[in-house]
C-alpha atoms as a PDB file:
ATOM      1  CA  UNK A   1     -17.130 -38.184 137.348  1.00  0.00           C
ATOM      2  CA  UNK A   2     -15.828 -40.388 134.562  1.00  0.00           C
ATOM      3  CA  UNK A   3     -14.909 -43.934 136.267  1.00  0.00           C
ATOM      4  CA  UNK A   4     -11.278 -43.177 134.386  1.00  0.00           C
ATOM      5  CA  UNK A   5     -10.367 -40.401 136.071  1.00  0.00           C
ATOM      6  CA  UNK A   6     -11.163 -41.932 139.302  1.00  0.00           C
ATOM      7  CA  UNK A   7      -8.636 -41.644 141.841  1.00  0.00           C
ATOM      8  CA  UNK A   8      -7.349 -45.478 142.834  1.00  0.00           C
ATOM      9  CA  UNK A   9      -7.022 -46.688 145.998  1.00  0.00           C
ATOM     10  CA  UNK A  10      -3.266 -46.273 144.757  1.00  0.00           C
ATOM     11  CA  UNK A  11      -3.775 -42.668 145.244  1.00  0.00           C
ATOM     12  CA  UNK A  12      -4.780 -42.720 148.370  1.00  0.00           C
ATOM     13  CA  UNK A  13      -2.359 -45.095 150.190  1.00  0.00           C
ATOM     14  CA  UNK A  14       0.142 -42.467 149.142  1.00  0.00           C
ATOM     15  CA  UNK A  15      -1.305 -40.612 152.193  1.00  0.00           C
ATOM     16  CA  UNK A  16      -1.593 -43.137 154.825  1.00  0.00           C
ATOM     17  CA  UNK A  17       1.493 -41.699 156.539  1.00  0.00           C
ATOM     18  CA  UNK A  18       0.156 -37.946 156.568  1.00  0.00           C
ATOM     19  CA  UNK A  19      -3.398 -39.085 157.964  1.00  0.00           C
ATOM     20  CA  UNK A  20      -1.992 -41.321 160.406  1.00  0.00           C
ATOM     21  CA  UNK A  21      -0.114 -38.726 162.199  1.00  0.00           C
ATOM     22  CA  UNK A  22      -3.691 -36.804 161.391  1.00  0.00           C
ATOM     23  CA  UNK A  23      -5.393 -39.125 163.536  1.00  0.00           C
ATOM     24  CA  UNK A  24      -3.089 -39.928 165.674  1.00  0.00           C
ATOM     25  CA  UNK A  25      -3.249 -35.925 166.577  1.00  0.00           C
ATOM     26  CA  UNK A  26      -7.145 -36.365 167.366  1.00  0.00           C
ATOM     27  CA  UNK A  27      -6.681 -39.453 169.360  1.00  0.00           C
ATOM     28  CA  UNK A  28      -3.597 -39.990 170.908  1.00  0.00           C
ATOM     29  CA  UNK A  29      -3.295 -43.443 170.240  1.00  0.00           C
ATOM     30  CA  UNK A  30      -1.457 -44.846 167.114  1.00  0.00           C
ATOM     31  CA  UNK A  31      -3.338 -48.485 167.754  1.00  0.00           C
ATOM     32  CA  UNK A  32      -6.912 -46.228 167.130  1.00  0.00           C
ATOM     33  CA  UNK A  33      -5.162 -44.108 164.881  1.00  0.00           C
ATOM     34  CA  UNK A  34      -4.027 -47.214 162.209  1.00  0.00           C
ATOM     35  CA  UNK A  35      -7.452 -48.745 162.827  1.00  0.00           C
ATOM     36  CA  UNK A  36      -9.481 -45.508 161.744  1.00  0.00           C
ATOM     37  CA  UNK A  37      -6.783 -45.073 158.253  1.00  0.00           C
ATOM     38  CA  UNK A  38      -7.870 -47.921 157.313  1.00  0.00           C
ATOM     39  CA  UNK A  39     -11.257 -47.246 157.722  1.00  0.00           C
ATOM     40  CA  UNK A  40     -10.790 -44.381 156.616  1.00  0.00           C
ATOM     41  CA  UNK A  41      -9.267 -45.543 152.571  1.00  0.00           C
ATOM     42  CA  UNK A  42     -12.061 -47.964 152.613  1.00  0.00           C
ATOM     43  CA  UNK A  43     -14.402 -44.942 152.457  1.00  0.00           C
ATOM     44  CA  UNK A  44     -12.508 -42.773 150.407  1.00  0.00           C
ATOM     45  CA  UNK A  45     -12.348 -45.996 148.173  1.00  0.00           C
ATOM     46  CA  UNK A  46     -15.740 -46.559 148.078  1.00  0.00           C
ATOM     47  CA  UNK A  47     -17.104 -43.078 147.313  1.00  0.00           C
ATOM     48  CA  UNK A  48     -14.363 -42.601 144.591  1.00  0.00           C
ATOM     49  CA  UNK A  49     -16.940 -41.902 142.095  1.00  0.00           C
ATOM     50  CA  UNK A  50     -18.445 -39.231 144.154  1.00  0.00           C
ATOM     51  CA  UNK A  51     -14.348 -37.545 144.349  1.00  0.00           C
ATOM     52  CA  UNK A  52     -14.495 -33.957 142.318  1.00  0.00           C
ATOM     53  CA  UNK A  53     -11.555 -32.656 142.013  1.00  0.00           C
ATOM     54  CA  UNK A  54     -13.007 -29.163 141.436  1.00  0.00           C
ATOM     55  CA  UNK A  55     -14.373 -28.912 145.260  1.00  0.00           C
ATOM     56  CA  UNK A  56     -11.335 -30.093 146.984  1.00  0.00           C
ATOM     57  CA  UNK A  57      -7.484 -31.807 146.690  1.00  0.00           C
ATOM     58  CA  UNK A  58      -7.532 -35.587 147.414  1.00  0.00           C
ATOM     59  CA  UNK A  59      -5.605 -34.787 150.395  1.00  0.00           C
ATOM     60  CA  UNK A  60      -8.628 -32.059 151.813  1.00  0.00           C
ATOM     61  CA  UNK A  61     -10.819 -34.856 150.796  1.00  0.00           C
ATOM     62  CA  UNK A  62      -9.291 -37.353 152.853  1.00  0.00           C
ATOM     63  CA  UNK A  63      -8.503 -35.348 155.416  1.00  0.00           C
ATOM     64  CA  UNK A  64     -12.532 -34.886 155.680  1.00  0.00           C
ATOM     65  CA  UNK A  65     -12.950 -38.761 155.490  1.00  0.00           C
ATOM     66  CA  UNK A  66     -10.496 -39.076 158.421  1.00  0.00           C
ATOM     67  CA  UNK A  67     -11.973 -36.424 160.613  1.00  0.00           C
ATOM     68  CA  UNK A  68     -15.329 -37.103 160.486  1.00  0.00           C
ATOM     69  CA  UNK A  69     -13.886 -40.954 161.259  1.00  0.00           C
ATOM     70  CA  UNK A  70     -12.079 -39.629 164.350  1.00  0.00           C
ATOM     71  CA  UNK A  71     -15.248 -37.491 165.862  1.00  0.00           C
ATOM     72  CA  UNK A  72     -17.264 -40.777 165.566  1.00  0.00           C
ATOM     73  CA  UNK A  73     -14.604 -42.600 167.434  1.00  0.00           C
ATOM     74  CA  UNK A  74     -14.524 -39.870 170.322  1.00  0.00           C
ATOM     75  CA  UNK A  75     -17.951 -40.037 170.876  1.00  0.00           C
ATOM     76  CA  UNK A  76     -17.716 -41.158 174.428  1.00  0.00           C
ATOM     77  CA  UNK A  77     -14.000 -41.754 174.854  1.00  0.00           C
ATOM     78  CA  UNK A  78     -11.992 -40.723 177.899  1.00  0.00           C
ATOM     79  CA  UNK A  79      -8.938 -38.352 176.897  1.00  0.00           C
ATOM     80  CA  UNK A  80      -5.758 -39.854 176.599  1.00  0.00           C
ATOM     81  CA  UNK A  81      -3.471 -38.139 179.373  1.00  0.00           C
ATOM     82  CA  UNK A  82      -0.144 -37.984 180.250  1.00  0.00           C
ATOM     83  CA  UNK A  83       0.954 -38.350 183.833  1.00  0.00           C
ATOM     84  CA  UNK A  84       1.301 -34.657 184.875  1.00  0.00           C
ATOM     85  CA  UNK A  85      -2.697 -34.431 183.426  1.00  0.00           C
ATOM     86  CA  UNK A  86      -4.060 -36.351 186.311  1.00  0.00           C
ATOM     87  CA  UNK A  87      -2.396 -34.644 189.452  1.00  0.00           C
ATOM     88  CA  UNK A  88       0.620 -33.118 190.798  1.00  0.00           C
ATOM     89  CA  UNK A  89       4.189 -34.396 190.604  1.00  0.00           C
ATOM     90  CA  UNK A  90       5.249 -37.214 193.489  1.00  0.00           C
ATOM     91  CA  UNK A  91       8.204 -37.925 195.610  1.00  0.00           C
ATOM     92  CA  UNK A  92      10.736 -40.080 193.597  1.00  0.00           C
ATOM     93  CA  UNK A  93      11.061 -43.156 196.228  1.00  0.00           C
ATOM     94  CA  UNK A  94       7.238 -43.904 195.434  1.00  0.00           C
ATOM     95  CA  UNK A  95       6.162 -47.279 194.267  1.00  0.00           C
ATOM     96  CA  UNK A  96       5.873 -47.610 190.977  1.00  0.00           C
ATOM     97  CA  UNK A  97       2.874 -49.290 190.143  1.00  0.00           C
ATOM     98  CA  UNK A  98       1.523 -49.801 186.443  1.00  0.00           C
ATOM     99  CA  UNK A  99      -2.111 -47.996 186.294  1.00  0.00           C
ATOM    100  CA  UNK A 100      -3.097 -50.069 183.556  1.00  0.00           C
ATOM    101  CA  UNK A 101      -6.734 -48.821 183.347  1.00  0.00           C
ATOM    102  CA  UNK A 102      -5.595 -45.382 182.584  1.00  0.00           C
ATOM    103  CA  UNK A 103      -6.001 -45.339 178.756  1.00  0.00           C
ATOM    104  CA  UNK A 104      -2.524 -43.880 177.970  1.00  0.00           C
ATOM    105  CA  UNK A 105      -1.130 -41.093 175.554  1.00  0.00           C
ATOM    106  CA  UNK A 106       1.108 -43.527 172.817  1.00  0.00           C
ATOM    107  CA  UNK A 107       4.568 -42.501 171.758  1.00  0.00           C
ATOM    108  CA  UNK A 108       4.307 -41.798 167.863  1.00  0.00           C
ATOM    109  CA  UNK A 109       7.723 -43.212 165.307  1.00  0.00           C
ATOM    110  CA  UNK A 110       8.648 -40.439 163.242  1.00  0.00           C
ATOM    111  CA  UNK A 111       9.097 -43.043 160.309  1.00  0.00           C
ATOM    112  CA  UNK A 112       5.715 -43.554 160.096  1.00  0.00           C
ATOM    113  CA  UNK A 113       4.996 -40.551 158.658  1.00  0.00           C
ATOM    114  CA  UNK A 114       6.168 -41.515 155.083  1.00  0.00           C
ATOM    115  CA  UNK A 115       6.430 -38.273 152.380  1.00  0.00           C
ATOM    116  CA  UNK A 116       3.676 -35.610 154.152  1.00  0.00           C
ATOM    117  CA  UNK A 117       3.594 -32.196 152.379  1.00  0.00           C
ATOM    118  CA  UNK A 118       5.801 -30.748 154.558  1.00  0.00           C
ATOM    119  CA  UNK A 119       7.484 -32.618 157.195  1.00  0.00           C
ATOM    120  CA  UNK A 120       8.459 -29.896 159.345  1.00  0.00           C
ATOM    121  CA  UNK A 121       5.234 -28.841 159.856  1.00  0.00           C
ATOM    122  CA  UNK A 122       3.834 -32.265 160.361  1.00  0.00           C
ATOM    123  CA  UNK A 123       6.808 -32.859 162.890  1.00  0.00           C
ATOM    124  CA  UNK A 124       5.733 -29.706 165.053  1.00  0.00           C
ATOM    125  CA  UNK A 125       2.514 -31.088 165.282  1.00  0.00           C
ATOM    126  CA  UNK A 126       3.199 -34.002 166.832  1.00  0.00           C
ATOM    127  CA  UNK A 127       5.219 -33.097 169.813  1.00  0.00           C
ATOM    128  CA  UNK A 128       3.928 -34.789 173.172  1.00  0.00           C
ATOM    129  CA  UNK A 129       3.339 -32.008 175.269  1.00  0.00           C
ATOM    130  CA  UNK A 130       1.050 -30.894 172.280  1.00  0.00           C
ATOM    131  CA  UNK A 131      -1.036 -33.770 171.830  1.00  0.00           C
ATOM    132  CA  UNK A 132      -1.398 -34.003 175.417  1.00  0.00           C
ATOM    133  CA  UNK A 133      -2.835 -30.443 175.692  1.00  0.00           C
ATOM    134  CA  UNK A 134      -4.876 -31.538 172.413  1.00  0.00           C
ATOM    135  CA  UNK A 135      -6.988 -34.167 174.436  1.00  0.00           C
ATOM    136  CA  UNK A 136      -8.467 -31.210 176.487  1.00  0.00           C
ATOM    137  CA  UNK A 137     -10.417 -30.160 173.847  1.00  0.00           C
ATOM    138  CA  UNK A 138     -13.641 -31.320 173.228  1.00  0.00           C
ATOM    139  CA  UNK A 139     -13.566 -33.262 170.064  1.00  0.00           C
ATOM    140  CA  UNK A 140     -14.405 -30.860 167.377  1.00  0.00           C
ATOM    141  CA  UNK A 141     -12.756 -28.202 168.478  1.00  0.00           C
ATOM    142  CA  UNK A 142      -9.669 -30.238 168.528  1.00  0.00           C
ATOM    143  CA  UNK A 143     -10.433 -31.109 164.929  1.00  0.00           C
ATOM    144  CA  UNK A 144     -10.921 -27.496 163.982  1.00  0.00           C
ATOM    145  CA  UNK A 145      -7.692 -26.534 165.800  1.00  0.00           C
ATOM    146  CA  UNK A 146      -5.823 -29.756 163.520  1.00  0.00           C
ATOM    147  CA  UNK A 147      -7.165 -28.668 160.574  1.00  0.00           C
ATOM    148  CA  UNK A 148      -6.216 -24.887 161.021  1.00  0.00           C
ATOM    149  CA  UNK A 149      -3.016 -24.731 162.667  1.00  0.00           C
ATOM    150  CA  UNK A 150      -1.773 -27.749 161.615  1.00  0.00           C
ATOM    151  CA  UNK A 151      -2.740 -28.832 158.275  1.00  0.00           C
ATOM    152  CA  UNK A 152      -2.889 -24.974 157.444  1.00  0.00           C
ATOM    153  CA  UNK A 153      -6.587 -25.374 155.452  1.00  0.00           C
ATOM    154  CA  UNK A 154      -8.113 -22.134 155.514  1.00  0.00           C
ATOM    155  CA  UNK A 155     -11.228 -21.520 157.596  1.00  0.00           C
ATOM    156  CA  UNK A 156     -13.597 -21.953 154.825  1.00  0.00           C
ATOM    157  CA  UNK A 157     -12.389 -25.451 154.261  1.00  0.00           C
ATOM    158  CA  UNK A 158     -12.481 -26.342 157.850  1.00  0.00           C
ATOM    159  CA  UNK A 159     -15.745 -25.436 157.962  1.00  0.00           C
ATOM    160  CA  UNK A 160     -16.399 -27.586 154.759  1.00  0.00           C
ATOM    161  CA  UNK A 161     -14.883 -30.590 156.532  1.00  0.00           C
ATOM    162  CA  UNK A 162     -16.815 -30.375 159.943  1.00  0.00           C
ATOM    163  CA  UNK A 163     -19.835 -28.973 158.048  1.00  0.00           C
ATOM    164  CA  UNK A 164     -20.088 -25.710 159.564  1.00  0.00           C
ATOM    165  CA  UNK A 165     -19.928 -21.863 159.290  1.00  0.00           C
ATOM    166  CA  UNK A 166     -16.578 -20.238 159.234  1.00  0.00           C
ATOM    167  CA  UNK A 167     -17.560 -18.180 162.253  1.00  0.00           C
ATOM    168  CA  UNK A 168     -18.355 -21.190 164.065  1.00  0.00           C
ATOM    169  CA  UNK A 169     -15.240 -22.717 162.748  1.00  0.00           C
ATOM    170  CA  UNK A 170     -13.331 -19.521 163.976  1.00  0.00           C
ATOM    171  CA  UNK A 171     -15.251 -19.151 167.259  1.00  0.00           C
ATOM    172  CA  UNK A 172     -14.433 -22.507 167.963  1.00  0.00           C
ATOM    173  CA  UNK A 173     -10.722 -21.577 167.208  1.00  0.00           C
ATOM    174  CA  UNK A 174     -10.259 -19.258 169.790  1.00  0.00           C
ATOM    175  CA  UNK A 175     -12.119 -20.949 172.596  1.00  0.00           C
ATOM    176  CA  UNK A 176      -9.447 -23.785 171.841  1.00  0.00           C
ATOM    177  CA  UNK A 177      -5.993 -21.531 171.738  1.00  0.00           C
ATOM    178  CA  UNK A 178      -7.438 -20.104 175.388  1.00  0.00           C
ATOM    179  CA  UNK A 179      -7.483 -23.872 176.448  1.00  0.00           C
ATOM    180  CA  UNK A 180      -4.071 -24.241 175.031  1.00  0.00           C
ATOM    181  CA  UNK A 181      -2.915 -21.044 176.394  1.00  0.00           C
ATOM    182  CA  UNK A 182      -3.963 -22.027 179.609  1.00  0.00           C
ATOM    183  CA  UNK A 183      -1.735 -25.333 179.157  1.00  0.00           C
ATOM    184  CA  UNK A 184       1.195 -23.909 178.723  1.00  0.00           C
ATOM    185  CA  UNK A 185       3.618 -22.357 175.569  1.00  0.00           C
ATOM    186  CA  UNK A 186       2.084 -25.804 173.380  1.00  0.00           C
ATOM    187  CA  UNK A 187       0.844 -23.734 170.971  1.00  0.00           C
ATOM    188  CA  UNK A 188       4.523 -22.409 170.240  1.00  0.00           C
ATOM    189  CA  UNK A 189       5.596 -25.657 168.930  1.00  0.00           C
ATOM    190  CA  UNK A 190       3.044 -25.853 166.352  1.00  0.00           C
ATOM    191  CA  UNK A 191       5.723 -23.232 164.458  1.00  0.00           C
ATOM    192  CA  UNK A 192       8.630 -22.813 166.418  1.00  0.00           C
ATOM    193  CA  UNK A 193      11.961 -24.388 165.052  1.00  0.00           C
ATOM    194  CA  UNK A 194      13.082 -27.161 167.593  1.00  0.00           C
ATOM    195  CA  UNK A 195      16.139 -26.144 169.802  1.00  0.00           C
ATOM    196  CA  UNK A 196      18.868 -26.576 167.131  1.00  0.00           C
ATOM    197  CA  UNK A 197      21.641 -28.369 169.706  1.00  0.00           C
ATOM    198  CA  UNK A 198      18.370 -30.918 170.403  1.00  0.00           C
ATOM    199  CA  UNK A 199      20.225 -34.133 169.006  1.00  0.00           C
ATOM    200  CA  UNK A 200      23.487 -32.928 171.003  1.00  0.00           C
ATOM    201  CA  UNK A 201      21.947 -32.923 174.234  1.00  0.00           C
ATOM    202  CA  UNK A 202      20.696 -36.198 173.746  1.00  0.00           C
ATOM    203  CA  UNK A 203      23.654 -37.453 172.615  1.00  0.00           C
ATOM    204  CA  UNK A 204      25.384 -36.619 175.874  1.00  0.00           C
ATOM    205  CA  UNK A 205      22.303 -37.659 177.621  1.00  0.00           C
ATOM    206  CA  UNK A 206      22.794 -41.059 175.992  1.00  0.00           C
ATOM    207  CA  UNK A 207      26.201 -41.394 176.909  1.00  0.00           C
ATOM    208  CA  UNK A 208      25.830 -40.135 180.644  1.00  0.00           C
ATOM    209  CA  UNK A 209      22.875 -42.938 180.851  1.00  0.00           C
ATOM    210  CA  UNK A 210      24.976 -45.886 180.094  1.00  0.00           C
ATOM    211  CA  UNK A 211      27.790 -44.890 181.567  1.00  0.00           C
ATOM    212  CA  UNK A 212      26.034 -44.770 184.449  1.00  0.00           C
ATOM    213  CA  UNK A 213      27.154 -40.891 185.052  1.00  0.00           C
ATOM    214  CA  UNK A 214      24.282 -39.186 187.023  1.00  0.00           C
ATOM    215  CA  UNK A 215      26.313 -36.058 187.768  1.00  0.00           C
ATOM    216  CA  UNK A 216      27.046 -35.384 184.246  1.00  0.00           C
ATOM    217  CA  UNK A 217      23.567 -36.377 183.266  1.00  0.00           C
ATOM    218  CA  UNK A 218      21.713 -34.077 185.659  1.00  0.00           C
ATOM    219  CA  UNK A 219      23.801 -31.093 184.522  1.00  0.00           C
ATOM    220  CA  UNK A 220      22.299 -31.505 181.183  1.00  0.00           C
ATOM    221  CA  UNK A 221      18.493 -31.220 183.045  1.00  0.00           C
ATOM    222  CA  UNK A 222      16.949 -27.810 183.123  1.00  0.00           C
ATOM    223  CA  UNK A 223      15.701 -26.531 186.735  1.00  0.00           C
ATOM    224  CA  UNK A 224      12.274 -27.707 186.346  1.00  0.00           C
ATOM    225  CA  UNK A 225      12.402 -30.443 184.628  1.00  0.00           C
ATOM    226  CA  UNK A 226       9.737 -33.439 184.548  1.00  0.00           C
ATOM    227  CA  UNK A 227      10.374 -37.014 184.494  1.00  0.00           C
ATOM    228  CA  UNK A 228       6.666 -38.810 183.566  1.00  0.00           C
ATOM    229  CA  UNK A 229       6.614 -43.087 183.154  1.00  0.00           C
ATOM    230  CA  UNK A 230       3.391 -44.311 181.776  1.00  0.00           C
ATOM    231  CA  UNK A 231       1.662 -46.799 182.763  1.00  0.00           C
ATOM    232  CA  UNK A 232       2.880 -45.102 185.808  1.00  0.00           C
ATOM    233  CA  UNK A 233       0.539 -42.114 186.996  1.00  0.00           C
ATOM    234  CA  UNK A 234       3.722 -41.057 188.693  1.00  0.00           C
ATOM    235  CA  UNK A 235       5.686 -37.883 187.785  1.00  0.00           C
ATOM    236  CA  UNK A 236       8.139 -35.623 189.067  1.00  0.00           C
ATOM    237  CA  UNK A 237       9.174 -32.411 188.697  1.00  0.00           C
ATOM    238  CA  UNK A 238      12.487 -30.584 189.353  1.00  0.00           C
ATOM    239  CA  UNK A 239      16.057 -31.725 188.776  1.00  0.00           C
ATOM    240  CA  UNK A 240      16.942 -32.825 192.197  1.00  0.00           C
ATOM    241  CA  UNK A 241      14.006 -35.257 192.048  1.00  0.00           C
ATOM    242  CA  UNK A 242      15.168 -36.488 188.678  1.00  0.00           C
ATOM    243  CA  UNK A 243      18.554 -36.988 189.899  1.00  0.00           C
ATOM    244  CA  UNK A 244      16.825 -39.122 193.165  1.00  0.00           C
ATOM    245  CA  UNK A 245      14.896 -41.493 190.943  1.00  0.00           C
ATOM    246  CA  UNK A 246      17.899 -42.453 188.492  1.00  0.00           C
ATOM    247  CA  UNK A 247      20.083 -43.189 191.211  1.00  0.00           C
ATOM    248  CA  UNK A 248      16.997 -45.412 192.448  1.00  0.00           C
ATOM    249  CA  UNK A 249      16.900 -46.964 188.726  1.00  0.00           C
ATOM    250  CA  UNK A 250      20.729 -47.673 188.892  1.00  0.00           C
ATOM    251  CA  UNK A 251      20.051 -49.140 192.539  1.00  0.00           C
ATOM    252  CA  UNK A 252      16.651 -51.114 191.101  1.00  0.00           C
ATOM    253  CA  UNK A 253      18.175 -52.673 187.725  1.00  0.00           C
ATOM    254  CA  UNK A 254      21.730 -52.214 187.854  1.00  0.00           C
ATOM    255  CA  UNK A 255      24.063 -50.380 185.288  1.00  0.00           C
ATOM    256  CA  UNK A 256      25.540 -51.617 181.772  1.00  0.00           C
ATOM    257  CA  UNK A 257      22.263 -50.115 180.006  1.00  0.00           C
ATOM    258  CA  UNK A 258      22.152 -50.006 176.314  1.00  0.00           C
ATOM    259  CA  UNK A 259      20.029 -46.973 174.555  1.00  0.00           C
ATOM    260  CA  UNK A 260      19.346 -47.327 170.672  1.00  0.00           C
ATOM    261  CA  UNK A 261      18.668 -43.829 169.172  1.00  0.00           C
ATOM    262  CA  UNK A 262      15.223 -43.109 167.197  1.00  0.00           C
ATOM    263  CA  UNK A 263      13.074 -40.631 166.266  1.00  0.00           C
ATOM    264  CA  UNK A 264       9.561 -40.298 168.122  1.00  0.00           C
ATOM    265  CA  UNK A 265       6.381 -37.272 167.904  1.00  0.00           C
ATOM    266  CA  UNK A 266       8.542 -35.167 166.067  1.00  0.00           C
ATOM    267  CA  UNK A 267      12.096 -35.376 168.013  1.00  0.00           C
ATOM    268  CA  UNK A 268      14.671 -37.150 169.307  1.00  0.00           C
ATOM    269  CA  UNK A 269      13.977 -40.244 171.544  1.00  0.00           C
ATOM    270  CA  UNK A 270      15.844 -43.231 173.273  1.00  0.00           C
ATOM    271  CA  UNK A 271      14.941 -46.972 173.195  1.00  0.00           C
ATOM    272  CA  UNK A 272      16.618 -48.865 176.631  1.00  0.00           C
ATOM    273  CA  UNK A 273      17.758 -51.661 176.968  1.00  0.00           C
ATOM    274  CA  UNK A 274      18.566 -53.838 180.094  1.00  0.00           C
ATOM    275  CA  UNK A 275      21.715 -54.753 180.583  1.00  0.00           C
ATOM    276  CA  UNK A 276      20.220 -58.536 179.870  1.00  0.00           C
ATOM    277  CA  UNK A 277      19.616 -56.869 177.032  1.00  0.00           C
ATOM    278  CA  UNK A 278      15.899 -57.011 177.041  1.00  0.00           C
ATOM    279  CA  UNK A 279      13.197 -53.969 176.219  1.00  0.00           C
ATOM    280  CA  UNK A 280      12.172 -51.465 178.797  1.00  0.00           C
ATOM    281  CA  UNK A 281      11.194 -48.718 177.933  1.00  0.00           C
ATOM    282  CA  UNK A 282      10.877 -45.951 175.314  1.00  0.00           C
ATOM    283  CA  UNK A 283      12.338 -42.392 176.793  1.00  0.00           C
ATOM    284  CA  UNK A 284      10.818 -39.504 174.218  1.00  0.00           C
ATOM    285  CA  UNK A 285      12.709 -35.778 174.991  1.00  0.00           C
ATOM    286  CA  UNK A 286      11.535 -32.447 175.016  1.00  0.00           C
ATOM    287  CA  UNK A 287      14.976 -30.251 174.564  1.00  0.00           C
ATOM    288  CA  UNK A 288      15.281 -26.020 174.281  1.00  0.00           C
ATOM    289  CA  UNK A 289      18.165 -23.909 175.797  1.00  0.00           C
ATOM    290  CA  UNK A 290      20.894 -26.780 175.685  1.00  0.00           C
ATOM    291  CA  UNK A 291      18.988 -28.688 178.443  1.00  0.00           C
ATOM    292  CA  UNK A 292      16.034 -31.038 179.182  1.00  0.00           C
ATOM    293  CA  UNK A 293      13.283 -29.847 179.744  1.00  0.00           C
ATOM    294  CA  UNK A 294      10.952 -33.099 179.768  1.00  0.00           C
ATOM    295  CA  UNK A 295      11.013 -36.516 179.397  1.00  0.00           C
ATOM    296  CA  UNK A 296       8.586 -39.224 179.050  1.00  0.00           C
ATOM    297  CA  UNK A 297       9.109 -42.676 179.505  1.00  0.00           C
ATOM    298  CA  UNK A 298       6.913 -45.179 177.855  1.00  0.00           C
ATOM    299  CA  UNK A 299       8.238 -47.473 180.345  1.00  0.00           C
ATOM    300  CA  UNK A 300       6.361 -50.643 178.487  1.00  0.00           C
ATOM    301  CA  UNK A 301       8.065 -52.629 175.821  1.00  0.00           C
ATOM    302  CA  UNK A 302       5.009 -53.111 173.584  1.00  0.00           C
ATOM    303  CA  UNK A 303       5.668 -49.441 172.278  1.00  0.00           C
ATOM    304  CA  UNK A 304       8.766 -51.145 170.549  1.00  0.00           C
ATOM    305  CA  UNK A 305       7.305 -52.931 167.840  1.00  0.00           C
ATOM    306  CA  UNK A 306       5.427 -49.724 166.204  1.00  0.00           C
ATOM    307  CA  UNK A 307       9.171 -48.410 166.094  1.00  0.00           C
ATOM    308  CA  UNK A 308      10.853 -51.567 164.392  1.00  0.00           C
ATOM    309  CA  UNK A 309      12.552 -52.299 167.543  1.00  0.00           C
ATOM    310  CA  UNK A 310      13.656 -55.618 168.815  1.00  0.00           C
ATOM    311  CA  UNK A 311      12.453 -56.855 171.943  1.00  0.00           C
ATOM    312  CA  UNK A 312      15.815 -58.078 172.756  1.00  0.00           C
ATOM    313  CA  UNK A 313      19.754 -57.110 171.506  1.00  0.00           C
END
């Protein structure tokens, strides 16, 4: 390839944002997920003069870089869970202790994603309850299930990146979607619009919080919703038990909250503050018919700084 028509690194930092959220889908950590970008331009950089442009897009190129970055990274590695992967829901007046050796599913800012392709798409694919069903997959089927149904490369490039046959690209394919079927509707979100009143309900949801207004805030809960608060492996299920533990929050740290609105894994989300006005924790919503329907609370303040949020206001 003529050394002029080389791609610059230039060229390739104007994806960081789309193959963060790549590898953030294979990993579930945006720490490991910056970490292996970075690794991953350094490659592309470096094997610039192999790049043709006839074989593949810069963006299927990196896209291979990246992949084959993340399956070296998994080798080994625990999933990621949330708290409803590692047992059933609890009683609300349980302690609440911090399992800190639990490596934990991170919250991922929506601003990080820069200018991807299509940011609808990539916004689908990064909804919690879909990257949490995504760390039950062994590793390259997770990658061919990314690739496919999220990035939308046809099978014969997927096989290119995870050097492969399309067969065993598509075999691989379906053993994943019955996984993912057997999860739950995840695989909907992947293409379904999100519920258009989501921003609404979480308005209301906002205001009920600080107010300190649990009746009006449980009415906007659907019947089974779930409450989940890593580092704690506790979770609960149901609205009654949703209701129990914010009264117990109201009773534990007092009212006069302050909750900042942002944008987290593809939807709306809610940064609290104590009413001293310092970080607590990070409450990401999963919203269809009008109501609730999950919410999980990154109830440590490091997840903050990834969204450009003070620790303090």
């Amino acid at each position: 390839m003529d050394a002029a028509a080389q791609p610059g690194y230039e060229t390739f930092e104007a994806y960081r944002g789309d193959l963060l959220a790549h590898c953030y889908r294979m990993l579930g950590s945006l720490d490991e997920a910056e970490d292996l970008v970075q690794e991953t331009l350094l490659r592309a950089w470096r094997a610039a003069g192999r790049y043709d442009p006839l074989r593949a897009s810069p963006r299927t190129w990196l896209h291979r870089i990246a992949t084959n970055a993340c399956l070296d990274a998994l080798e080994g590695r625990a999933r990621r869970p949330l708290p409803s992967g590692l047992g059933p829901a609890g009683d609300p007046h349980a302690p609440l202790r911090p399992s800190l050796d639990v490596p934990w599913l991170q919250p991922f800012p929506d601003a990080r994603l820069g200018d991807p392709a299509d940011v609808a798409q990539q916004r689908a694919g990064l909804r919690l309850a879909l990257i949490a069903a995504l760390q039950l997959l062994p590793a390259r089927q997770r990658a061919a299930l990314v690739l496919r149904e999220v990035l939308q490369l046809p099978a014969a490039e997927v096989a290119q990146v995870l050097n492969s046959s399309v067969a065993s690209v598509n075999s691989s394919l379906q053993r994943a979607r019955t996984t993912l079927r057997a999860a739950g509707p995840v695989l909907d979100e992947l293409r379904g619009p999100a519920d258009p009143g989501e921003h609404a309900v979480v308005e209301r949801y906002l205001a009920a919080f600080e107010a300190a207004d649990v009746p009006a805030l449980t009415r906007l809960l659907a019947d089974d919703v779930a409450l989940e608060m890593p580092p704690v492996a506790l979770w609960l299920s149901g609205r009654d038990d949703y209701r129990r533990f914010i009264e117990r929050v109201y009773v534990m740290r007092g009212t006069g909250w302050r909750l900042v609105p942002v944008r987290a894994n593809g939807g709306p989300a809610l940064a609290a503050y104590t009413a001293d006005g310092r970080a607590h924790s990070l409450q990401v919503f999963t919203v269809a018919g009008g109501l609730v329907r999950r919410c999980v609370t990154f109830a440590d303040p490091a997840v903050f700084g990834p969204f450009g949020l003070p620790p303090a206001v």
